[in-house]
C-alpha atoms as a PDB file:
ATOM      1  CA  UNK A   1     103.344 126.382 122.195  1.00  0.00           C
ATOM      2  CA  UNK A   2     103.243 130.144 121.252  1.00  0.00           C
ATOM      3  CA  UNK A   3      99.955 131.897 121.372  1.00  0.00           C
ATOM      4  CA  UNK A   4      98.548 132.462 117.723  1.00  0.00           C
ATOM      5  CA  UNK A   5      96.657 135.641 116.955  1.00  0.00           C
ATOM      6  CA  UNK A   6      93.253 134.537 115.387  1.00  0.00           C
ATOM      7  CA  UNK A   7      90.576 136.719 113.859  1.00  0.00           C
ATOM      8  CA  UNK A   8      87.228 135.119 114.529  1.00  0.00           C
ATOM      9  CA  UNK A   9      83.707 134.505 112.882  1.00  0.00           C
ATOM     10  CA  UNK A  10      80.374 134.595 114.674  1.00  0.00           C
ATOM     11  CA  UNK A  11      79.674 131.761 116.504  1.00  0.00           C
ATOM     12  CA  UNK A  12      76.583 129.617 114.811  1.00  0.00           C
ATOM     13  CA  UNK A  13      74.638 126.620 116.029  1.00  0.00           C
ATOM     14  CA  UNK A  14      75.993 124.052 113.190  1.00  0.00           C
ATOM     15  CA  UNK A  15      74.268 120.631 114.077  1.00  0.00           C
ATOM     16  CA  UNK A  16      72.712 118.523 116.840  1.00  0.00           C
ATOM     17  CA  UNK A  17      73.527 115.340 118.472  1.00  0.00           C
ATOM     18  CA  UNK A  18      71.753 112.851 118.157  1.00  0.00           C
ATOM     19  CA  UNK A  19      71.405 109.318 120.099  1.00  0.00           C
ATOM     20  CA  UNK A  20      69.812 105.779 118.735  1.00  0.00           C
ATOM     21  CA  UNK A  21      70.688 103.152 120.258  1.00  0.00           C
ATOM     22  CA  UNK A  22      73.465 104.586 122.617  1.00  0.00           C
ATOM     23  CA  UNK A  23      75.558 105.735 119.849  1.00  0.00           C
ATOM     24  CA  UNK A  24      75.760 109.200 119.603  1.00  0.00           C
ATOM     25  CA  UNK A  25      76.089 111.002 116.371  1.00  0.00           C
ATOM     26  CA  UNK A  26      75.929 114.359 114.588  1.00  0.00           C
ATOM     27  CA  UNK A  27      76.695 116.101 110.746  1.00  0.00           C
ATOM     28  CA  UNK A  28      78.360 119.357 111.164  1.00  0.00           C
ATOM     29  CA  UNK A  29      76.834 121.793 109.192  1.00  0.00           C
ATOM     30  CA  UNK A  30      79.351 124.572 108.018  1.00  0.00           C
ATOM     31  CA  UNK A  31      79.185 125.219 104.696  1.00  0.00           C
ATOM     32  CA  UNK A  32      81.663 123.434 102.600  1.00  0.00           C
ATOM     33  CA  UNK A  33      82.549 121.823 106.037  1.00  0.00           C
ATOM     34  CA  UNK A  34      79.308 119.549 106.053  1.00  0.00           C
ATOM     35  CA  UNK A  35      80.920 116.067 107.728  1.00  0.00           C
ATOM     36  CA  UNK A  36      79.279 113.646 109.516  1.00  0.00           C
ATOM     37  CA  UNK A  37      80.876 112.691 113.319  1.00  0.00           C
ATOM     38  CA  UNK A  38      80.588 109.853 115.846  1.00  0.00           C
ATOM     39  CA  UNK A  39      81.383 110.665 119.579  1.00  0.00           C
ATOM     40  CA  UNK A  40      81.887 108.153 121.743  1.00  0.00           C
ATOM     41  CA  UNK A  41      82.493 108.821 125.558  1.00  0.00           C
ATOM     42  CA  UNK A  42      86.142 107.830 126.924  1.00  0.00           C
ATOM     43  CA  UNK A  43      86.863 106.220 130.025  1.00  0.00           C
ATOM     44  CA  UNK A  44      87.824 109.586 131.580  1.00  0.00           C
ATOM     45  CA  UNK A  45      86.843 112.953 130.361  1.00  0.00           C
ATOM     46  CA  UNK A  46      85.219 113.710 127.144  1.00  0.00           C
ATOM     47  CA  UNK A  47      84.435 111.877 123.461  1.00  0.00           C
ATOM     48  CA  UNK A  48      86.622 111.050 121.171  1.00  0.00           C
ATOM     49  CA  UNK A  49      85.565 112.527 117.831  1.00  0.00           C
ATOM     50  CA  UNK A  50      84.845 109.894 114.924  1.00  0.00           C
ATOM     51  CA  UNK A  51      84.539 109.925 111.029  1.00  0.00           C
ATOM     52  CA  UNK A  52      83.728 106.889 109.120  1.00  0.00           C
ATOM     53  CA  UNK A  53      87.019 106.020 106.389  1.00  0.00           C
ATOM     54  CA  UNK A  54      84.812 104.816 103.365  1.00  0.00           C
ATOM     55  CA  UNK A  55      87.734 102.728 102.094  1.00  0.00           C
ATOM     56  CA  UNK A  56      87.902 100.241 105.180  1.00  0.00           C
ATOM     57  CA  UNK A  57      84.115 101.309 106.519  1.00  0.00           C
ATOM     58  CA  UNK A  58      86.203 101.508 110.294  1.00  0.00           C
ATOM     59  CA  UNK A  59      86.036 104.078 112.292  1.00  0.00           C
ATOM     60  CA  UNK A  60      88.816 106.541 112.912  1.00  0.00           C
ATOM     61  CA  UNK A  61      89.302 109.629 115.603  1.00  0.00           C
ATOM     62  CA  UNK A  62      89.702 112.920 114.504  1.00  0.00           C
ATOM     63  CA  UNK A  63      89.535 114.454 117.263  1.00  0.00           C
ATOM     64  CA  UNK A  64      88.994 114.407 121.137  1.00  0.00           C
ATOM     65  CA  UNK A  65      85.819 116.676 122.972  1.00  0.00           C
ATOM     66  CA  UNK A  66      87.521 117.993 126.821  1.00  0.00           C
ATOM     67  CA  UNK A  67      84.931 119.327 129.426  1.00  0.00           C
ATOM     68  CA  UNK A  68      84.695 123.564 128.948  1.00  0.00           C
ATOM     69  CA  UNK A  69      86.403 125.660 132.018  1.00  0.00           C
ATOM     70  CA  UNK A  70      85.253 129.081 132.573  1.00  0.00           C
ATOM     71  CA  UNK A  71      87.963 131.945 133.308  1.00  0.00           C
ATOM     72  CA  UNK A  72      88.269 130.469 137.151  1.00  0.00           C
ATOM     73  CA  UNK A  73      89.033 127.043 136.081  1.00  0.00           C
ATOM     74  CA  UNK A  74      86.134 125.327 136.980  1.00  0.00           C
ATOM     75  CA  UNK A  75      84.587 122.754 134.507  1.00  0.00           C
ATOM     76  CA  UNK A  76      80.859 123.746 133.148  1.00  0.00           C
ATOM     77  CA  UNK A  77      78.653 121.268 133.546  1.00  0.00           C
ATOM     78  CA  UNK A  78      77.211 119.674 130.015  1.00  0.00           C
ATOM     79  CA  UNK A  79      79.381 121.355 127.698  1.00  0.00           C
ATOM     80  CA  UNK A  80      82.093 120.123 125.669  1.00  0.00           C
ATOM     81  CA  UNK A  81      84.773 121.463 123.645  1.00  0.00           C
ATOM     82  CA  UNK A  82      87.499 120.743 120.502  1.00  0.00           C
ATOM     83  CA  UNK A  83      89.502 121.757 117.558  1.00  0.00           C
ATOM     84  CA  UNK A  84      89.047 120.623 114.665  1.00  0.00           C
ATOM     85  CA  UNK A  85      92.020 122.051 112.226  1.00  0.00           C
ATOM     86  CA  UNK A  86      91.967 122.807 108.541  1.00  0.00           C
ATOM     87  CA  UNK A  87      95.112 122.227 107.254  1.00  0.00           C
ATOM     88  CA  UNK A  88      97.550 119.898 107.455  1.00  0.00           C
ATOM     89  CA  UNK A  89     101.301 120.718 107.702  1.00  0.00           C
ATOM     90  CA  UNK A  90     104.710 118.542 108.242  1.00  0.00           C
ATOM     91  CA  UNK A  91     106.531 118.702 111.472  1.00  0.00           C
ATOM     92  CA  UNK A  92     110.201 117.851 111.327  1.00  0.00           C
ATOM     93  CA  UNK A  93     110.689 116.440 115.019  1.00  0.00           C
ATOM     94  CA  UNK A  94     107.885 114.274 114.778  1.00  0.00           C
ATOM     95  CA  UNK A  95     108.642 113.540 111.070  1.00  0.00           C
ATOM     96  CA  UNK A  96     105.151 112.935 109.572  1.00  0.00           C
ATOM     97  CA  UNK A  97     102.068 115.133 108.713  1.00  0.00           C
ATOM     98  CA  UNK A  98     100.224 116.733 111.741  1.00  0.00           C
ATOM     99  CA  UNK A  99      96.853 118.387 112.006  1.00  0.00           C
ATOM    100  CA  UNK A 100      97.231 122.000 112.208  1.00  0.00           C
ATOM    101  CA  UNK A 101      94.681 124.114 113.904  1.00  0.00           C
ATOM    102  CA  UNK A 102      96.078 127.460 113.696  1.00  0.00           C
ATOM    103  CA  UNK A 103      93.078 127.845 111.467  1.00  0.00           C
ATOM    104  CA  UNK A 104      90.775 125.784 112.652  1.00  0.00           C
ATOM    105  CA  UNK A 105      87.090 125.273 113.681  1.00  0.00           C
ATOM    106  CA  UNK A 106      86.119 125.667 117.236  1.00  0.00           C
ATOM    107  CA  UNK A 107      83.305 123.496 118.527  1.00  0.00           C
ATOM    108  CA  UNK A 108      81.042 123.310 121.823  1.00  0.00           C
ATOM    109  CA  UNK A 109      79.030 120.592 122.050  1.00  0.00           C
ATOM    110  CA  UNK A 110      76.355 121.693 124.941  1.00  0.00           C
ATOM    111  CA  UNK A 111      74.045 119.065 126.516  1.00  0.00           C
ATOM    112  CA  UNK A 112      70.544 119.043 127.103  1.00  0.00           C
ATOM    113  CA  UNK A 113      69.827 118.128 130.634  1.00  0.00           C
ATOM    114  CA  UNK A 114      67.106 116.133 129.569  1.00  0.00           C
ATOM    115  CA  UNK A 115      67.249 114.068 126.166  1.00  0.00           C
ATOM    116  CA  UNK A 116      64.112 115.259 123.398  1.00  0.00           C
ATOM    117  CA  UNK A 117      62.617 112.427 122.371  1.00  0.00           C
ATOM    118  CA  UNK A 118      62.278 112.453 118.708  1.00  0.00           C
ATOM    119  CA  UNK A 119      60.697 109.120 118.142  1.00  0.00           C
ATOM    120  CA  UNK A 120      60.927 105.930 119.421  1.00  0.00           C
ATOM    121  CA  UNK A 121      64.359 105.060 118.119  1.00  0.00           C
ATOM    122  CA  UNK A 122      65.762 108.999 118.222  1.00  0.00           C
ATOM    123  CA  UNK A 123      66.581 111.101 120.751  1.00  0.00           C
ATOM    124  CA  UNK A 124      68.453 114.699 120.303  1.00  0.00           C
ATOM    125  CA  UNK A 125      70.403 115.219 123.315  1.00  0.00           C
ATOM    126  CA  UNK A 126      72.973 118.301 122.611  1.00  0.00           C
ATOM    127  CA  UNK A 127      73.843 121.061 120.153  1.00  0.00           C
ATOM    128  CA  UNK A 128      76.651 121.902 118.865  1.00  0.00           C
ATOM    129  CA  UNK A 129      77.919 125.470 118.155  1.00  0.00           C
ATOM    130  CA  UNK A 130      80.934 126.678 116.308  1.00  0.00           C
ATOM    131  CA  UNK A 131      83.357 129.613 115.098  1.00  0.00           C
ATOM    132  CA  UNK A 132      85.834 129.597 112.611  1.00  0.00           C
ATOM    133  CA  UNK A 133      89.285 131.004 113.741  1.00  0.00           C
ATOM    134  CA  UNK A 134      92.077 131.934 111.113  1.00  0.00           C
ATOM    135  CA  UNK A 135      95.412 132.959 111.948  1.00  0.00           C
ATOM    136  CA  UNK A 136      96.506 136.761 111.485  1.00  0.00           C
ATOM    137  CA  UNK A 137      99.404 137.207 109.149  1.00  0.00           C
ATOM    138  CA  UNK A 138     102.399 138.272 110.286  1.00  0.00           C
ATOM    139  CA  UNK A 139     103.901 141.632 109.331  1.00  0.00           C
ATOM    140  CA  UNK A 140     107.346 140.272 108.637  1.00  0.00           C
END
């Protein structure tokens, strides 16, 4: 996959996670982009990334959360990241509709290392932080 040349917003803090009763959860907050996740932990790295389909009322993934790396490789401890794209576009190999994140929103979900008790049922234990990143045109 070719390297896409992005220009990039500020990075915001755009929601918090949330935990009752071992499910984790969060709502986005990003303007028109306002969606309300579910993250549940995999059995090897990471969440999978979940939105409610109001038709069926199951569950579906969006999305998967991978551990960060800094420029050396090695994984930071508590923080997560994932794109989310904006756009959907039709691949001919694969023939069907695929996600597209050369624009895209760019997430890090960073842990607390101690949960905050909200009350007895609620506990925030992460923020999450974003960017938007949209392609460059091309000059041709």
């Amino acid at each position: 996959m070719a390297n896409v040349a992005r220009n990039y917003g500020n990075e915001r803090n755009i929601g918090e996670v949330l935990s009752k009763d071992g499910s984790l959860f969060t709502t986005i907050k990003a303007g028109f982009f306002e969606k309300n996740i579910g993250l549940t932990q995999r059995d090897d790295e990471g969440y999978d990334i979940t939105v409610k389909n109001f038709k069926t009322n199951e569950n579906i993934v969006v999305g998967r959360t991978f551990p960060k790396k800094d420029k050396e490789g090695n994984v930071i401890e508590f923080v997560e990241q994932t794109t989310l794209g904006l756009f959907k576009t039709y691949d001919k190999e694969l023939n069907k509709e695929i996600i597209d994140k050369n624009d895209a929103l760019f997430l890090e979900i960073v842990f607390l290392k101690e949960p905050k008790v909200i009350n007895d049922t609620l506990s925030k234990v992460a923020f999450v932080k974003g960017t938007f990143g949209v392609e460059v045109a091309s000059e041709d």
